[in-house]
Protein backbone atom coordinates (compact mmCIF):
# COMPACT_ATOMS: atom_id res chain seq x y z
CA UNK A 1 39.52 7.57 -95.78
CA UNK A 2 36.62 7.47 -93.23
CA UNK A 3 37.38 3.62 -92.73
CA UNK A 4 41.10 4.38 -92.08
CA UNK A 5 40.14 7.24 -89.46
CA UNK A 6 37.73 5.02 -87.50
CA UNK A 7 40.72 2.76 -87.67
CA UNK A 8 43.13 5.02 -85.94
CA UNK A 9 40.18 6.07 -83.50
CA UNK A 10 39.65 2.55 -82.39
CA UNK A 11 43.70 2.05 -81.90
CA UNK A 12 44.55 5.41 -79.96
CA UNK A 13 41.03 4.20 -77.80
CA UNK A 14 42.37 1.04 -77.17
CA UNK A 15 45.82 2.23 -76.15
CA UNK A 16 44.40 4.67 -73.44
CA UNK A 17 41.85 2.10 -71.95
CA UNK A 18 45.44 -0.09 -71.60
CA UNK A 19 47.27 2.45 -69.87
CA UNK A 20 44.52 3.36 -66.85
CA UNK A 21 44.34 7.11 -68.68
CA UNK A 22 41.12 8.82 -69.29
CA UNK A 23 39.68 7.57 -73.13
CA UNK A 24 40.67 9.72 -75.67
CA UNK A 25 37.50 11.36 -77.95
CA UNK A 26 37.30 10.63 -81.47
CA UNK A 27 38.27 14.19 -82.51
CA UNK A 28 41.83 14.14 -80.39
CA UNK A 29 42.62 10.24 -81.62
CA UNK A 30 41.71 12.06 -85.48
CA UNK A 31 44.58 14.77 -84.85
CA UNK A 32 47.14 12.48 -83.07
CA UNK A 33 46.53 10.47 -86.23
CA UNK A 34 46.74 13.94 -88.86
CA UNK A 35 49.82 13.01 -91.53
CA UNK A 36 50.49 16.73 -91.62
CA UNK A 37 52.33 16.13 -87.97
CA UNK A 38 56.14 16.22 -88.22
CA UNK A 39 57.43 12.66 -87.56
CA UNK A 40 60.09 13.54 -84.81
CA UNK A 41 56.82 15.24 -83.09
CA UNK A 42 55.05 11.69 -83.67
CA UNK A 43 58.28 9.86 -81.93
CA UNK A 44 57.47 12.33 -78.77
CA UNK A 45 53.81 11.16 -78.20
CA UNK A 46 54.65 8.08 -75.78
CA UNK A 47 56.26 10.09 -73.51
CA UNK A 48 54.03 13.37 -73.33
CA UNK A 49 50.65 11.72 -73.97
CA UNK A 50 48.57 14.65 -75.97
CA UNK A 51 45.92 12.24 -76.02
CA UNK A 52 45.70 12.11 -72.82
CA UNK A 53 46.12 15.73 -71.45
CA UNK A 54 43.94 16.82 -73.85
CA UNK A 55 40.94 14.95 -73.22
CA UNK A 56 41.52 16.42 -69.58
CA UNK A 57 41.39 19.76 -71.53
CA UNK A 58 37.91 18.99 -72.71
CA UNK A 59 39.11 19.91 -76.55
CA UNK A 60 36.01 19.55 -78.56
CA UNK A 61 35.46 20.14 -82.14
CA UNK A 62 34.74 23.99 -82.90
CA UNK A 63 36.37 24.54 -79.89
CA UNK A 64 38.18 27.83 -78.98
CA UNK A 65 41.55 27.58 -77.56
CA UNK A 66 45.33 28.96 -76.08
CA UNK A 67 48.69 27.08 -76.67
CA UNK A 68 50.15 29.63 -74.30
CA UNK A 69 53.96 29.74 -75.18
CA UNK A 70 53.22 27.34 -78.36
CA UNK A 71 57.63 26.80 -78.81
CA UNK A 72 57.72 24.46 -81.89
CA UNK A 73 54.25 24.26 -82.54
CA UNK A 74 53.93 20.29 -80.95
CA UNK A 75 50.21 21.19 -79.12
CA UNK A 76 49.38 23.72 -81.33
CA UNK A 77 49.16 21.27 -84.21
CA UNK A 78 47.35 18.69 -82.58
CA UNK A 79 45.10 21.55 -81.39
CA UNK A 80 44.52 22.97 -84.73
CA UNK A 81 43.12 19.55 -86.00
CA UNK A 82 41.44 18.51 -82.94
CA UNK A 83 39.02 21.56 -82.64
CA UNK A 84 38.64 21.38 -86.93
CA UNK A 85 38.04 24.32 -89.30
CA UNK A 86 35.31 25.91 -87.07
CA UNK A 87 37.61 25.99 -84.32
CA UNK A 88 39.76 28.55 -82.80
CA UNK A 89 43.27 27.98 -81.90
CA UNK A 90 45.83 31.04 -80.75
CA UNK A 91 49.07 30.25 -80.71
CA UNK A 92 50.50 32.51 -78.26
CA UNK A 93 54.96 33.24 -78.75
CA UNK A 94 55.80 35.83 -75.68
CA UNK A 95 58.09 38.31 -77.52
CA UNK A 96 60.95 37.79 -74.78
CA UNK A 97 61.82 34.61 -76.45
CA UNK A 98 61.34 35.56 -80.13
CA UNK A 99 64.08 37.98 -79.19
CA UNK A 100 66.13 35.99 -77.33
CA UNK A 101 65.99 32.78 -79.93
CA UNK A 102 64.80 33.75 -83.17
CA UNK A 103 63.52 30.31 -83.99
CA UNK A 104 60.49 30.61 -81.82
CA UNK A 105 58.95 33.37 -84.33
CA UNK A 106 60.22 31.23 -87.32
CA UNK A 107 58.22 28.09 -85.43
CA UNK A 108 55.48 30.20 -84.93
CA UNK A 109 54.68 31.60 -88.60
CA UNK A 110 55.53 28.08 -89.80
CA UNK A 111 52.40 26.68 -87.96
CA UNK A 112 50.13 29.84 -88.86
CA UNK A 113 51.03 29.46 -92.59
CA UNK A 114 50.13 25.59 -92.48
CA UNK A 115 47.05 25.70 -90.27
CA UNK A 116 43.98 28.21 -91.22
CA UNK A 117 42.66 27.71 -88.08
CA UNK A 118 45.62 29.04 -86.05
CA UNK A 119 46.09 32.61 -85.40
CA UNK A 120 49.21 34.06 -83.99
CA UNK A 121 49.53 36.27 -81.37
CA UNK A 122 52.83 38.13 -80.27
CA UNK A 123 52.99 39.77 -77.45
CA UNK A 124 55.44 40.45 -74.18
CA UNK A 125 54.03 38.35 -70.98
CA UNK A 126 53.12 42.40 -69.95
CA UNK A 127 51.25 43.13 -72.54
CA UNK A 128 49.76 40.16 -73.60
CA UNK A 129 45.92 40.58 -74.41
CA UNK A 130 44.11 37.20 -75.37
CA UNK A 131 40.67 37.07 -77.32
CA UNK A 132 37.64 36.86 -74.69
CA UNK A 133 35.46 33.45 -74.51
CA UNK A 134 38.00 31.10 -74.88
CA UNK A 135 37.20 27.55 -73.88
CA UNK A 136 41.08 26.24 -72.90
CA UNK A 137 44.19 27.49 -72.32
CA UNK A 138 47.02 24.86 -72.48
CA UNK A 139 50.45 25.83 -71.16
CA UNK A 140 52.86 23.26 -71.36
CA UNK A 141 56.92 23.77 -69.63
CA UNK A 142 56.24 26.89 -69.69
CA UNK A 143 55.13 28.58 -66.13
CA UNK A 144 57.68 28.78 -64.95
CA UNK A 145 59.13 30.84 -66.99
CA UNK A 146 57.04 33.57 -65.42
CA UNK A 147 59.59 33.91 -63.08
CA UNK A 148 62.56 33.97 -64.56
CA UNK A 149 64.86 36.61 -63.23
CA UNK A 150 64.82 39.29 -66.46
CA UNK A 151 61.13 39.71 -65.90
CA UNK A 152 58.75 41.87 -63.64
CA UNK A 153 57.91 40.05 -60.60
CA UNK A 154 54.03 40.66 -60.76
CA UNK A 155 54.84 39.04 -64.31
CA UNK A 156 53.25 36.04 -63.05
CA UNK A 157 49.96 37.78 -61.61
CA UNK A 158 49.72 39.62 -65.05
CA UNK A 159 49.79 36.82 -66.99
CA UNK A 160 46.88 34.77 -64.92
CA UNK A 161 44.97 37.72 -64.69
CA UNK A 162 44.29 37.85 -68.07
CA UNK A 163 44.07 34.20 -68.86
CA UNK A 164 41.37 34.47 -66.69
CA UNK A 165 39.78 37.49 -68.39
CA UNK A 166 39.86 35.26 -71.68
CA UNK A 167 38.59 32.18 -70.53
CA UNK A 168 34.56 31.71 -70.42
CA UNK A 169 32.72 30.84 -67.21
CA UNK A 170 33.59 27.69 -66.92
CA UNK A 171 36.60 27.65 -69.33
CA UNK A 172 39.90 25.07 -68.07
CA UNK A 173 43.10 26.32 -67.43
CA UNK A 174 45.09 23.75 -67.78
CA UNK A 175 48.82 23.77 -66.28
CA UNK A 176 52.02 21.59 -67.03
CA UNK A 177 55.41 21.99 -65.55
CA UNK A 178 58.58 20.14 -64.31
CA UNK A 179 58.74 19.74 -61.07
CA UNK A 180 60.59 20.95 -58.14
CA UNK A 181 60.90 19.79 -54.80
CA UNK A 182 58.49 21.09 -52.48
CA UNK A 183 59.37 24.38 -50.45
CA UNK A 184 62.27 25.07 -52.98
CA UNK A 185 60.94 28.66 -53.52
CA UNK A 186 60.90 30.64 -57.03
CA UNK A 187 64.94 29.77 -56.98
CA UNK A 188 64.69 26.92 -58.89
CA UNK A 189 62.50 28.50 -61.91
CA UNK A 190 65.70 30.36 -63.28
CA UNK A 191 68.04 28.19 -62.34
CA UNK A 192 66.86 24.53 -63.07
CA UNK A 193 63.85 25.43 -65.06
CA UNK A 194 61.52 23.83 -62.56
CA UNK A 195 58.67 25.04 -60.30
CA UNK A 196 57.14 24.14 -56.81
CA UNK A 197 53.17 22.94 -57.65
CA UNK A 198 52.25 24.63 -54.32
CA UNK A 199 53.37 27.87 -56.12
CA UNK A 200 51.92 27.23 -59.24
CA UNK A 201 48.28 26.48 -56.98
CA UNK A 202 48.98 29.71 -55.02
CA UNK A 203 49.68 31.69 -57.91
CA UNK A 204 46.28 30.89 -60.13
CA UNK A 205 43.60 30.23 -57.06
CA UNK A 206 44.98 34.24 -56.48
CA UNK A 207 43.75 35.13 -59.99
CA UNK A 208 40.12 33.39 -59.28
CA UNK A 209 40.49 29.97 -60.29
CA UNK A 210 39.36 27.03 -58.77
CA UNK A 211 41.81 23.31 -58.87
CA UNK A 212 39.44 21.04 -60.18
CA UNK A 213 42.07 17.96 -60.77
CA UNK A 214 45.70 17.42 -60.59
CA UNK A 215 47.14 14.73 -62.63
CA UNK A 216 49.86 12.12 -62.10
CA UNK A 217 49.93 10.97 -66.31
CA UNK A 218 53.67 13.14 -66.22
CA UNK A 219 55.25 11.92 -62.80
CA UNK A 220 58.75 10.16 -63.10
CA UNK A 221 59.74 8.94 -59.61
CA UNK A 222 63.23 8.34 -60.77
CA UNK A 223 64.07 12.07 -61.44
CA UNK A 224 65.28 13.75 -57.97
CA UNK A 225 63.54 16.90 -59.06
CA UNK A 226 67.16 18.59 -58.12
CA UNK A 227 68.80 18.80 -61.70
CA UNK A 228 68.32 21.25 -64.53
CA UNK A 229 66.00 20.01 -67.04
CA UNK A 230 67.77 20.49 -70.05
CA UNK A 231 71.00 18.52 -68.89
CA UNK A 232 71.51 15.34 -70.81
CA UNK A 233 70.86 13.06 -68.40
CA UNK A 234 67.58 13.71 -67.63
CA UNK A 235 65.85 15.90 -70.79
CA UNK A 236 62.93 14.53 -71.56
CA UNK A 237 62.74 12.68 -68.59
CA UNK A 238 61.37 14.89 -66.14
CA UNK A 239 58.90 14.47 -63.54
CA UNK A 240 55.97 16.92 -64.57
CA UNK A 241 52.86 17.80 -62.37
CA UNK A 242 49.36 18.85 -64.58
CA UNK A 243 46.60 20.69 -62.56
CA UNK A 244 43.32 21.06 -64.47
CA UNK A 245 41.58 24.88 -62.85
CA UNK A 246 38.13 25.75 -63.86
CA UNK A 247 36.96 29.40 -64.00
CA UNK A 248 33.75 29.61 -61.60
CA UNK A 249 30.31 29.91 -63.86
């Protein structure tokens, strides 16, 4: 077993070294490598590279951390087994969309009945209220969502407000969204599911956070940034910004 897991170490290594990205540490290659993962999940990991994003996470064994809006479950598993049984991983399901798709709570106990180490946590964006010291918290297609039309405007401010209440000095905040053309405004959030970085920088610098790092590891030049990203034609093709904010020490 340990001779098979070094394997798989050395490979998922290897593979990042090729592609220019950051190495990925032993304990993230382990849980890209976990049999437990759903194969159709596996398929997915060229094109979103959880290696990748969450080395720039810092995910480190007994780790504590978010997978704020977890949908299926795809980070939150790779979490779960990244950080190991001392860790901490919530998996955070905003009630709005257990309501609006009940597949998102089914998704949600799923993972919490598989993994010990994940806890769920239900809550409306509103009245969300996250455990304090937390090391990450991963959000993934999701910001935007912040500002879709049904909610409170301040929904947004809320929401970073207490992310940044969770977080430890010096905990990461780590952001990942399709992109929308710059100066497009909050428009595009409800209707092509995309948001403006500059808003998304705006937004959590507000709340106290500083950028440390954006990352290009997402970016798709051939996507116009124009079209709704779950149309066909360009699902899963998206081009997606990641900026990596610290909370001060």
């Amino acid at each position: 077993m340990a001779r098979k897991w070094m394997m798989a170490t050395a490979l998922v290594l290897a593979m990042s070294a090729g592609s220019g990205q950051a190495a990925v540490p032993g304990n993230i290659a382990a849980a890209l490598s976990d049999k437990a993962r759903p194969a159709e999940e596996v398929a997915r990991d060229a094109s979103r590279k959880p290696g990748e994003v969450l080395a720039l996470g810092e995910v480190k064994t007994g780790g504590k951390v978010v997978d704020l809006v977890m949908g299926g479950g795809y980070f939150t598993r790779i979490l779960s087994a990244a950080v190991g049984p001392k860790g901490q991983v919530v998996g955070y399901q905003p009630t709005e969309f257990i309501q609006f798709q009940a597949s998102y709570g089914e998704n949600q106990k799923k993972v919490a009945e598989a993994y010990a180490n994940v806890t769920p946590l239900t809550a409306t964006f509103g009245a969300m209220d996250l455990p304090d010291g937390m090391d990450l918290v991963l959000t993934v297609q999701n910001y935007h969502d912040l500002h879709l039309k049904p909610f409170p405007a301040d929904t947004a401010k809320k929401v970073n407000a207490e992310i940044f209440k969770s977080l430890k000095p010096g905990g990461i905040y780590l952001v990942i969204d399709h992109t929308a053309l710059a100066g497009s405004g909050l428009e595009a959030a409800d209707k092509i599911h995309r948001i403006d970085p500059a808003i998304v920088r705006q937004e959590v610098e507000a709340a106290g956070f500083k950028l440390e790092s954006e990352s290009a590891m997402l970016a798709e030049t051939t996507d116009p940034k124009t079209g709704n990203v779950f149309a066909p034609a360009i699902r899963g093709k998206t081009d997606q910004f990641i900026m990596k904010f610290r909370k001060p020490k």
